[in-house]
N, C-alpha and C. Protein backbone atom coordinates (compact mmCIF):
# COMPACT_ATOMS: atom_id res chain seq x y z
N UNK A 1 -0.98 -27.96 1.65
CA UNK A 1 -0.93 -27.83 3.09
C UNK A 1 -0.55 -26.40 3.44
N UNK A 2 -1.49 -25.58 4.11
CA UNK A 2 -1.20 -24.70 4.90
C UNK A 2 0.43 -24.83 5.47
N UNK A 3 1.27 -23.74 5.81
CA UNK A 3 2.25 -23.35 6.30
C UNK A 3 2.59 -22.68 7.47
N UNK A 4 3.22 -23.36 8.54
CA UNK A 4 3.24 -22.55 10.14
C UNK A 4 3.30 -21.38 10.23
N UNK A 5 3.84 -20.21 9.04
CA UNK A 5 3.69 -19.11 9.38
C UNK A 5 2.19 -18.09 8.95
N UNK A 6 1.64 -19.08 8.05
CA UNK A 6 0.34 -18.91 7.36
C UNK A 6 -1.00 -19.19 8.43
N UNK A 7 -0.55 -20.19 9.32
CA UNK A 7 -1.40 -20.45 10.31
C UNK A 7 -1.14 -19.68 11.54
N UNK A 8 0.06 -19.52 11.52
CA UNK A 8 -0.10 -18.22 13.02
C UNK A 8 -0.57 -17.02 12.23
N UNK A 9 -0.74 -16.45 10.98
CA UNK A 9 -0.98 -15.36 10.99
C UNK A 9 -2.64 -15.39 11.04
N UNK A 10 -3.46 -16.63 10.42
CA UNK A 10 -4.57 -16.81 11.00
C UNK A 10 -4.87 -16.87 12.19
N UNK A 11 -4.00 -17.70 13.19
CA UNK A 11 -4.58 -17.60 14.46
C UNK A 11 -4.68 -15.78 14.99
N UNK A 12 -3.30 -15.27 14.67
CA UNK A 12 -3.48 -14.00 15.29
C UNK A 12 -4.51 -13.27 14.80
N UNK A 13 -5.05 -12.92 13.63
CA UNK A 13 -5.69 -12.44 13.05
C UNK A 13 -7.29 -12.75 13.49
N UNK A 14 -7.83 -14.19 13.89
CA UNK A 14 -9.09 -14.30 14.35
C UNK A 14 -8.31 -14.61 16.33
N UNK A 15 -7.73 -14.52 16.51
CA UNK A 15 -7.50 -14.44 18.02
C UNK A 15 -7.28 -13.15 18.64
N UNK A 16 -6.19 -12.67 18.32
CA UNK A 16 -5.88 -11.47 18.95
C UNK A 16 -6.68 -10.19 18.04
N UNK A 17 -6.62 -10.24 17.15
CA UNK A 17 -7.45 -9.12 16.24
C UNK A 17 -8.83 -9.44 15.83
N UNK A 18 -9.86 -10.79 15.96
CA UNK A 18 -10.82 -10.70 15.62
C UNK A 18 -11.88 -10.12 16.21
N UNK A 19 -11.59 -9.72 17.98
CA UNK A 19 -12.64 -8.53 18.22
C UNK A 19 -12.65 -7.50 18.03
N UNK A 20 -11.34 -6.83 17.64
CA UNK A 20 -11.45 -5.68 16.92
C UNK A 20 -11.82 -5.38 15.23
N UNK A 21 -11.28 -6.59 15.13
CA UNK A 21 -12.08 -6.27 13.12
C UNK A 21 -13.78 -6.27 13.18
N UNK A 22 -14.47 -7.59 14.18
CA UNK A 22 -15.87 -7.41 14.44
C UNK A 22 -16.38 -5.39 14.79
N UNK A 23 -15.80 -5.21 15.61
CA UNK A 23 -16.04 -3.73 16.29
C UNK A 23 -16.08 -2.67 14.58
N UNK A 24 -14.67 -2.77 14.44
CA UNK A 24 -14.66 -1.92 13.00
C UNK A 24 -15.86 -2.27 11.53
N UNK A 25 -15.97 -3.91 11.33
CA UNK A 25 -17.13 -4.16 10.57
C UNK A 25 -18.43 -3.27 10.96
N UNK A 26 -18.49 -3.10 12.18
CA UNK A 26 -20.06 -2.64 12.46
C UNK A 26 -19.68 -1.39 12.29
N UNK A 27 -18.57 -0.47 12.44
CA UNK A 27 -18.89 0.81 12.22
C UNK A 27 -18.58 0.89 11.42
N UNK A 28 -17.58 0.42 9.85
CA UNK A 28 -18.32 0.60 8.42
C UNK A 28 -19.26 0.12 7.34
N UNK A 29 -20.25 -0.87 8.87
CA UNK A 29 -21.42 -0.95 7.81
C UNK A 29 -22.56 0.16 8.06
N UNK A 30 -22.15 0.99 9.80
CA UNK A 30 -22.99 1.77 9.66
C UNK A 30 -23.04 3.19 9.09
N UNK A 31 -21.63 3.53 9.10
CA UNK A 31 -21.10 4.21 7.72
C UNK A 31 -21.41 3.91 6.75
N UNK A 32 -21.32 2.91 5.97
CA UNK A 32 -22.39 2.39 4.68
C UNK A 32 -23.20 2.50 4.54
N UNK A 33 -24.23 2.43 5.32
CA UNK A 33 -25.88 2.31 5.67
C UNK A 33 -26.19 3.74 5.40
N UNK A 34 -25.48 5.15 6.29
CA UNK A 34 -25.11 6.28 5.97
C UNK A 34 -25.31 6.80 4.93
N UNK A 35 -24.32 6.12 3.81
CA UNK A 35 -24.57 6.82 2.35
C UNK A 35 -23.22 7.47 2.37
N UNK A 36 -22.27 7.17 3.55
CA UNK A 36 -20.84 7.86 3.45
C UNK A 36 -19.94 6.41 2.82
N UNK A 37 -18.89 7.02 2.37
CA UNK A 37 -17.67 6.41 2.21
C UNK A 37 -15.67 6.02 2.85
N UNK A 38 -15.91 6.16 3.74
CA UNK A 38 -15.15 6.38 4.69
C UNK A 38 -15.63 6.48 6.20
N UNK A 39 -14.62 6.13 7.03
CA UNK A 39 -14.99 6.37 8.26
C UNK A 39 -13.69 6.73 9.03
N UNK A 40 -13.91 7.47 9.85
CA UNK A 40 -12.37 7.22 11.11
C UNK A 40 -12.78 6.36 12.34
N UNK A 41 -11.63 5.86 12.88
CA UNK A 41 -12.18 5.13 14.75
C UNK A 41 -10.97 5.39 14.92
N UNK A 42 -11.15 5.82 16.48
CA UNK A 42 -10.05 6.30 17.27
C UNK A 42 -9.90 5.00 17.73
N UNK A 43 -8.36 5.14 17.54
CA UNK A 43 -8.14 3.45 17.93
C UNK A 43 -8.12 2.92 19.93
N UNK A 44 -8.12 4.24 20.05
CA UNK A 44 -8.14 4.32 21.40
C UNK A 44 -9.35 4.45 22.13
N UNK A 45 -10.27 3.93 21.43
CA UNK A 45 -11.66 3.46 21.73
C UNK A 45 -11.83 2.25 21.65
N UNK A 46 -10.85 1.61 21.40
CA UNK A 46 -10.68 -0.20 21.77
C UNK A 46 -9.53 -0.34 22.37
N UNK A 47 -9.10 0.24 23.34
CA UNK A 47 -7.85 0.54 24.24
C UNK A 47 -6.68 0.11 23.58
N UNK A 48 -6.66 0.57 22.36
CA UNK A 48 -5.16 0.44 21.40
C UNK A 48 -4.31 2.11 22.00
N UNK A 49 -2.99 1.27 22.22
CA UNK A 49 -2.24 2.69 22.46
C UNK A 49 -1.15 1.78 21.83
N UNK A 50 -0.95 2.79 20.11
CA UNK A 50 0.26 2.62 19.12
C UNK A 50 1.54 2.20 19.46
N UNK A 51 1.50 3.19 20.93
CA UNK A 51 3.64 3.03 21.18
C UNK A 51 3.83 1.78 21.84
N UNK A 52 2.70 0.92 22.21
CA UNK A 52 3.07 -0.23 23.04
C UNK A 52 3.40 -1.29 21.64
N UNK A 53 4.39 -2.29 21.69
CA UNK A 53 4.62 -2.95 21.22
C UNK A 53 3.25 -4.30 20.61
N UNK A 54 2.67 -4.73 21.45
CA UNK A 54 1.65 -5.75 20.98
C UNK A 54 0.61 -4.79 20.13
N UNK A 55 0.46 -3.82 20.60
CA UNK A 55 -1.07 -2.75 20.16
C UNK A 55 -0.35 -2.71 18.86
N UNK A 56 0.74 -1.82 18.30
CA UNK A 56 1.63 -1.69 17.08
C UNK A 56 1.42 -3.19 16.40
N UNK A 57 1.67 -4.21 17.00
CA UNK A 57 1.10 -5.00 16.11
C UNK A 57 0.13 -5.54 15.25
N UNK A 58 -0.85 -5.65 16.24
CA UNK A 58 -2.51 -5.77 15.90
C UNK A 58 -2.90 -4.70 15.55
N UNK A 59 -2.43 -3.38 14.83
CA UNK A 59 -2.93 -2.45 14.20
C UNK A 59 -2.04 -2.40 13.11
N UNK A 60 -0.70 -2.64 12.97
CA UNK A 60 -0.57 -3.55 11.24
C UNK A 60 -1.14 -4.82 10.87
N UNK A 61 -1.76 -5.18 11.65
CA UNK A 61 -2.34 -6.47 11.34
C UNK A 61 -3.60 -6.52 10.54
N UNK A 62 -4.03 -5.67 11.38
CA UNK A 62 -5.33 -5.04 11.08
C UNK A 62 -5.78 -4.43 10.01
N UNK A 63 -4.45 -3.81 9.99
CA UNK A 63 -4.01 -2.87 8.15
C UNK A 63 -3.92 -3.56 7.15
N UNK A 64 -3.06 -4.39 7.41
CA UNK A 64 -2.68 -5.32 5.77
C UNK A 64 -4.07 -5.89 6.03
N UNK A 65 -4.78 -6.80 6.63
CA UNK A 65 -5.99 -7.32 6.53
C UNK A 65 -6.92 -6.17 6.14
N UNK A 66 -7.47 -5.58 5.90
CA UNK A 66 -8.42 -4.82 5.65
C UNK A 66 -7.99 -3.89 4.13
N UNK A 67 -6.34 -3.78 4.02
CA UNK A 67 -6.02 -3.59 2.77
C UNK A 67 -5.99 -4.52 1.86
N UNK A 68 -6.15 -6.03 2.54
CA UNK A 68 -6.53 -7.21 1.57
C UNK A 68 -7.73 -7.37 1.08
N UNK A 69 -8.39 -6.70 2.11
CA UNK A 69 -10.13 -6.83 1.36
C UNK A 69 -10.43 -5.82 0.42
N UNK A 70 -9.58 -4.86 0.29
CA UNK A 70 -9.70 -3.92 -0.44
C UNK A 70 -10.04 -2.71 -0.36
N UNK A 71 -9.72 -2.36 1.42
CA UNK A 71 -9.99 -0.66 1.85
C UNK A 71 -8.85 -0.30 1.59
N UNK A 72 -8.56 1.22 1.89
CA UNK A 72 -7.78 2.18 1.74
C UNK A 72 -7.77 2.39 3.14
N UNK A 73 -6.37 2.58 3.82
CA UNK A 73 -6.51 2.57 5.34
C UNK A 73 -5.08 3.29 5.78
N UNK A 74 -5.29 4.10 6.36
CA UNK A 74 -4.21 5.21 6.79
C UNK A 74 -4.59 5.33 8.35
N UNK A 75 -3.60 5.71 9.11
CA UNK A 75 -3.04 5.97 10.33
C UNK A 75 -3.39 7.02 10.40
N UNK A 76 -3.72 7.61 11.08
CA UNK A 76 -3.68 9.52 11.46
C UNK A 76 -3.15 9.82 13.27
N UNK A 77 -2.65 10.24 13.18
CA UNK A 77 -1.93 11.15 14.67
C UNK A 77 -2.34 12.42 15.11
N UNK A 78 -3.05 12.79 15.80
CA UNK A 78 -3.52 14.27 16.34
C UNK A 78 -2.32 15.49 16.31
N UNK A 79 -2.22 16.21 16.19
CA UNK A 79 -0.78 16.71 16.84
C UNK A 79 0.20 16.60 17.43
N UNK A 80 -0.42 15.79 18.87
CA UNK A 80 0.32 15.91 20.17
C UNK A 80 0.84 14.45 20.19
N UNK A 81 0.17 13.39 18.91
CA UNK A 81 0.80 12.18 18.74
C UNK A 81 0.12 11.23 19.83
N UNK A 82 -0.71 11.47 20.57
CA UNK A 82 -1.10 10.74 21.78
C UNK A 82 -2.49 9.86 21.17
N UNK A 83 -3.52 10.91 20.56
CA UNK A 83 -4.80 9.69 20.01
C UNK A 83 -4.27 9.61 18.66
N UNK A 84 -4.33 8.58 18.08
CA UNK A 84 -4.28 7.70 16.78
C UNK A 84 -5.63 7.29 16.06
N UNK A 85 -5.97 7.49 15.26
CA UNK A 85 -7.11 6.64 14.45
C UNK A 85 -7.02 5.82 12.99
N UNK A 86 -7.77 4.88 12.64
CA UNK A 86 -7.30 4.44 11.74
C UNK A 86 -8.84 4.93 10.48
N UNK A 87 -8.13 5.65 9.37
CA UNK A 87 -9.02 5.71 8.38
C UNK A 87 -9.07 4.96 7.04
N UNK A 88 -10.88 4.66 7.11
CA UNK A 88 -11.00 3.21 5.99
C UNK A 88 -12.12 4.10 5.16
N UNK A 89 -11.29 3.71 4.21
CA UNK A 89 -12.03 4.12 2.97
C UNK A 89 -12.38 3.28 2.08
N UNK A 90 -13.72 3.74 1.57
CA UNK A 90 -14.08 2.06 -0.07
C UNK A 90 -14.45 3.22 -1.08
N UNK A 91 -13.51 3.91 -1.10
CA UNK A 91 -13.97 4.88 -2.29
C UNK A 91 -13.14 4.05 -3.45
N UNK A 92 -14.33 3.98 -4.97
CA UNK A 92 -13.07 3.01 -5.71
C UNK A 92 -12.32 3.81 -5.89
N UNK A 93 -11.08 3.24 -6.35
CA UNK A 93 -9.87 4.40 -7.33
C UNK A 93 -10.34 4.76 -8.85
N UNK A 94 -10.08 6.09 -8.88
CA UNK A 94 -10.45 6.70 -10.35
C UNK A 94 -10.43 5.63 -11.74
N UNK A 95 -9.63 5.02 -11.43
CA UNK A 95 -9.53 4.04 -13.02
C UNK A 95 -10.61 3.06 -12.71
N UNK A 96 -10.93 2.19 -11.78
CA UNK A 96 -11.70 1.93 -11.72
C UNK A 96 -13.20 2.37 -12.30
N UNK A 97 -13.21 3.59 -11.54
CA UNK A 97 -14.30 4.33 -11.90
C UNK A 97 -14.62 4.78 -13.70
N UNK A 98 -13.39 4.96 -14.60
CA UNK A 98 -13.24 5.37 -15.49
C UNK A 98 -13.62 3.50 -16.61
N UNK A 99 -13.55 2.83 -16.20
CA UNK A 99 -13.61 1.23 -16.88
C UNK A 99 -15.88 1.38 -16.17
N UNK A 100 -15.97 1.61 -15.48
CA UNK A 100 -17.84 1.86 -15.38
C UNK A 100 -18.07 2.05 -16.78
């Protein structure tokens, strides 16, 4: 049996974060399609602003989920700290590459 905190993190995850993981799927498959490996999205192109408490959430949410599938995913801050983006990478890791 599933566990209440196992099921809210599903609900949040396809409720509050599943139109934004849809949005991000399409722009690293069209990054894929590309022939690149990585992408950035300003997170503030899906009206995420970091310092608000709910947004901070659904963008660790977002993180550990997408570091579960197996991207590489870092935060970036402009200077002035105001736009945020999140960068996803599927580059494998070297050992990986070295077991080919």
């Amino acid at each position: 049996m599933i566990s209440a905190k196992e099921a809210n993190n599903i609900s949040f995850i396809y409720g509050k974060c599943g139109e934004y993981l849809d949005l991000i799927e399409k722009d690293i498959m069209k990054t894929a399609k590309a022939g690149k490996y990585d992408v950035s999205i300003q997170l503030v192109s899906f009206g995420i602003d970091i310092a608000s408490d709910d947004s901070h959430e659904i963008v660790v949410t977002i993180i550990d989920y997408l570091r579960n599938l197996g991207y590489s995913v870092t935060v970036s801050k402009k200077v002035n700290g105001y736009y945020a983006s999140l960068l996803i990478s599927w580059v494998k890791p070297l050992e990986e590459n070295k077991e080919d």
